[in-house]
C-alpha atoms as a PDB file:
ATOM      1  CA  UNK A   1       1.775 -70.877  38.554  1.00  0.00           C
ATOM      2  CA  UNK A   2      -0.082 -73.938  36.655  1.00  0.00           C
ATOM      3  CA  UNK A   3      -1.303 -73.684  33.635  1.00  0.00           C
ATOM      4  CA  UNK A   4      -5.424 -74.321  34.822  1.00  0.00           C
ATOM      5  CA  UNK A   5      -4.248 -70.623  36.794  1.00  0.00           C
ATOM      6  CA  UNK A   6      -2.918 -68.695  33.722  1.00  0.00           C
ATOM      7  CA  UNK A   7      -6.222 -69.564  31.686  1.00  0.00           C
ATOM      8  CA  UNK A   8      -8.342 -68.364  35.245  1.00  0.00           C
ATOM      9  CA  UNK A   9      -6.020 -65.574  34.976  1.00  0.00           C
ATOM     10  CA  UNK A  10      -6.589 -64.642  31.255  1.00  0.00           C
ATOM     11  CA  UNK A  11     -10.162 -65.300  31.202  1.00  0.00           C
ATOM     12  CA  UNK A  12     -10.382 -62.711  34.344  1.00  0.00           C
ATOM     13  CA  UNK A  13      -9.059 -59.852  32.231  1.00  0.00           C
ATOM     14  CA  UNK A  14     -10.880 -61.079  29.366  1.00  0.00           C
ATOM     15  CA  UNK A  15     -14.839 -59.847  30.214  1.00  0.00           C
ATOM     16  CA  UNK A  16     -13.415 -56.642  30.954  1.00  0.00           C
ATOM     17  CA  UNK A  17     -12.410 -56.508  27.299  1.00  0.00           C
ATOM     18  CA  UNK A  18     -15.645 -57.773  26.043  1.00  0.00           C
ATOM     19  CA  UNK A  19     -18.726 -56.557  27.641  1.00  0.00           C
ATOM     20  CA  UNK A  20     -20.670 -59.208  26.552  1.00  0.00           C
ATOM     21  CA  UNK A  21     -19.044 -61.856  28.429  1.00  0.00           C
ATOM     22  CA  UNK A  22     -20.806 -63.325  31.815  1.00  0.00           C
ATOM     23  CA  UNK A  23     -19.466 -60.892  34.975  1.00  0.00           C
ATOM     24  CA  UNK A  24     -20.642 -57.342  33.100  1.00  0.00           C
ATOM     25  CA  UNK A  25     -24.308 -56.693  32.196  1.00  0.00           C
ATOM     26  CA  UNK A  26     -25.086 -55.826  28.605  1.00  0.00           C
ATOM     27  CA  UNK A  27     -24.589 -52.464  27.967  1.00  0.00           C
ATOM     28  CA  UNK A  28     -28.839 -51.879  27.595  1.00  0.00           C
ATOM     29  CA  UNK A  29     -29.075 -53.750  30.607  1.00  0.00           C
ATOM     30  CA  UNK A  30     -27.211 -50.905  32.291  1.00  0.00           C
ATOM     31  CA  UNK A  31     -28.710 -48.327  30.440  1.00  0.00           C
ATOM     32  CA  UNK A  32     -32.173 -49.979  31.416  1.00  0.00           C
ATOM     33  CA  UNK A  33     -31.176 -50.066  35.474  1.00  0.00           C
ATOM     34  CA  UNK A  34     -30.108 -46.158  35.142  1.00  0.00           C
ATOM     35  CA  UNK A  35     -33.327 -44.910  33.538  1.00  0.00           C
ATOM     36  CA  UNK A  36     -35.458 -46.693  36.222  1.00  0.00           C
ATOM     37  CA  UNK A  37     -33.335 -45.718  38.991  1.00  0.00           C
ATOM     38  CA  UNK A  38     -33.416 -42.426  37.095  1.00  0.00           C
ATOM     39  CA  UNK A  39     -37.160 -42.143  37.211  1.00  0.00           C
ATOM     40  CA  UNK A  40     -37.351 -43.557  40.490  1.00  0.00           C
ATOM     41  CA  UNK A  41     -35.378 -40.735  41.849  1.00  0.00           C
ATOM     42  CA  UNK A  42     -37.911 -37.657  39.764  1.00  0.00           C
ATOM     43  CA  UNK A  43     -40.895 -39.597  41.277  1.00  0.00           C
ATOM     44  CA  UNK A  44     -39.569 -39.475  45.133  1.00  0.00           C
ATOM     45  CA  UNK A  45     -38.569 -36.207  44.899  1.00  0.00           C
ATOM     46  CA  UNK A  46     -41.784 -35.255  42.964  1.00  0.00           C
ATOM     47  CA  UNK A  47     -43.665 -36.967  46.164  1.00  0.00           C
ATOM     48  CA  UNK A  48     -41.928 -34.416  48.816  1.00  0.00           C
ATOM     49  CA  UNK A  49     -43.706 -31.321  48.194  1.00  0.00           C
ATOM     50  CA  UNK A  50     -47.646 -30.288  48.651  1.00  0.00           C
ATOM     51  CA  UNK A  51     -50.085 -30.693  51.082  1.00  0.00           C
ATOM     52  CA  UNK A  52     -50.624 -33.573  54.126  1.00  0.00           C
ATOM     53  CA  UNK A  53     -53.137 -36.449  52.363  1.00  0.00           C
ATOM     54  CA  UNK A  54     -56.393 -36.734  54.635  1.00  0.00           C
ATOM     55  CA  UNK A  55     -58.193 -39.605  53.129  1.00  0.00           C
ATOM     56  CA  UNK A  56     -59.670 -41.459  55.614  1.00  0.00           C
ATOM     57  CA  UNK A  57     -58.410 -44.582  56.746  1.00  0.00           C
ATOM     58  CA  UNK A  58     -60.933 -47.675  56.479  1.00  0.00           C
ATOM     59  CA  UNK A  59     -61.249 -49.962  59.896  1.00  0.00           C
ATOM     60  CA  UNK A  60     -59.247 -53.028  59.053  1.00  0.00           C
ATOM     61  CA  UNK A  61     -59.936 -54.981  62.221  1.00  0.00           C
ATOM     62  CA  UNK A  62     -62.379 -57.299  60.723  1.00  0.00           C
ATOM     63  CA  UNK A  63     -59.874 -58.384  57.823  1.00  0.00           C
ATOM     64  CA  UNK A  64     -57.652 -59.265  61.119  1.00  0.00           C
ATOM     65  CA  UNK A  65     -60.234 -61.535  62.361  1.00  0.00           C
ATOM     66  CA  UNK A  66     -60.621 -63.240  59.287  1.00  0.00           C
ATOM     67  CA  UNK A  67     -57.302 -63.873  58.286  1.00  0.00           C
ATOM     68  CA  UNK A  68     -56.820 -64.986  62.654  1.00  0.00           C
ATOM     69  CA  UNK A  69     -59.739 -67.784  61.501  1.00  0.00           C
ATOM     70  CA  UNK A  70     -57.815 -68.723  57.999  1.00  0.00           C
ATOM     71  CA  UNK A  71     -54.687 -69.175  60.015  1.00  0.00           C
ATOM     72  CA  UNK A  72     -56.047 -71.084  63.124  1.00  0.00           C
ATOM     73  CA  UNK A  73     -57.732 -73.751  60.509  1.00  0.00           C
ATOM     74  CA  UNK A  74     -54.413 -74.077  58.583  1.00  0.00           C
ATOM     75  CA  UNK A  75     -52.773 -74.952  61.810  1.00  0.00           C
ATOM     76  CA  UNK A  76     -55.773 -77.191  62.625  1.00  0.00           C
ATOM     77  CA  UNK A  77     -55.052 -78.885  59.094  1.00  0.00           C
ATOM     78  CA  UNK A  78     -51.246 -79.441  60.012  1.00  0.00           C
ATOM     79  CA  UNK A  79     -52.135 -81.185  62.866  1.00  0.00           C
ATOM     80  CA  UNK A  80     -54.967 -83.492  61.126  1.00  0.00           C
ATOM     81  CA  UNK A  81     -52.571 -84.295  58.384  1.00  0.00           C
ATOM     82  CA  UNK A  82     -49.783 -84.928  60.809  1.00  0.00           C
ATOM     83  CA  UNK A  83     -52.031 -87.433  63.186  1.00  0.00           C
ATOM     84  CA  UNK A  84     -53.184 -88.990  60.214  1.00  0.00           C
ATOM     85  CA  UNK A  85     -49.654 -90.455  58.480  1.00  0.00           C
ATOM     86  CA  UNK A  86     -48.557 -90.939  62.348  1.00  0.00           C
ATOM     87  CA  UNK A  87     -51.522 -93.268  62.636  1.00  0.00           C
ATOM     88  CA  UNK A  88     -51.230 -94.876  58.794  1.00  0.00           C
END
């Protein structure tokens, strides 16, 4: 073993030592990640229960045709850009 693979070594064992270190989230940081995973887990299992929702759905086929249009003239605007540096 070199020495540049004794330091890796040491510094290895080192963040577990010292959580503040890079390789081990502060300890808030973890405590922060369980209360939202925490809370994420009550609201799931608060969703399961109760009744089927029946709100109607709205008709989003004419959103579709818009956003066909939108893309189709972006495409068209490739092209246009694309002939025009060809031809500069």
């Amino acid at each position: 073993m070199n020495k540049h693979t004794i330091i890796r070594a040491a510094n290895t064992a080192n963040h577990l030592k010292h959580p503040g270190l890079p390789g081990r989230p502060p300890r808030h940081t973890r405590k922060t990640l369980m209360l939202l995973a925490g809370g994420a887990a009550v609201l799931l299992l608060a969703g399961c229960g109760g009744k089927p929702i029946t709100t109607p759905v709205p008709d989003l086929v004419p959103v579709g045709e818009g956003l066909r249009v939108i893309g189709y003239a972006l495409v068209a605007a490739a092209v246009v850009l694309t002939f025009g540096k060809i031809l500069r």
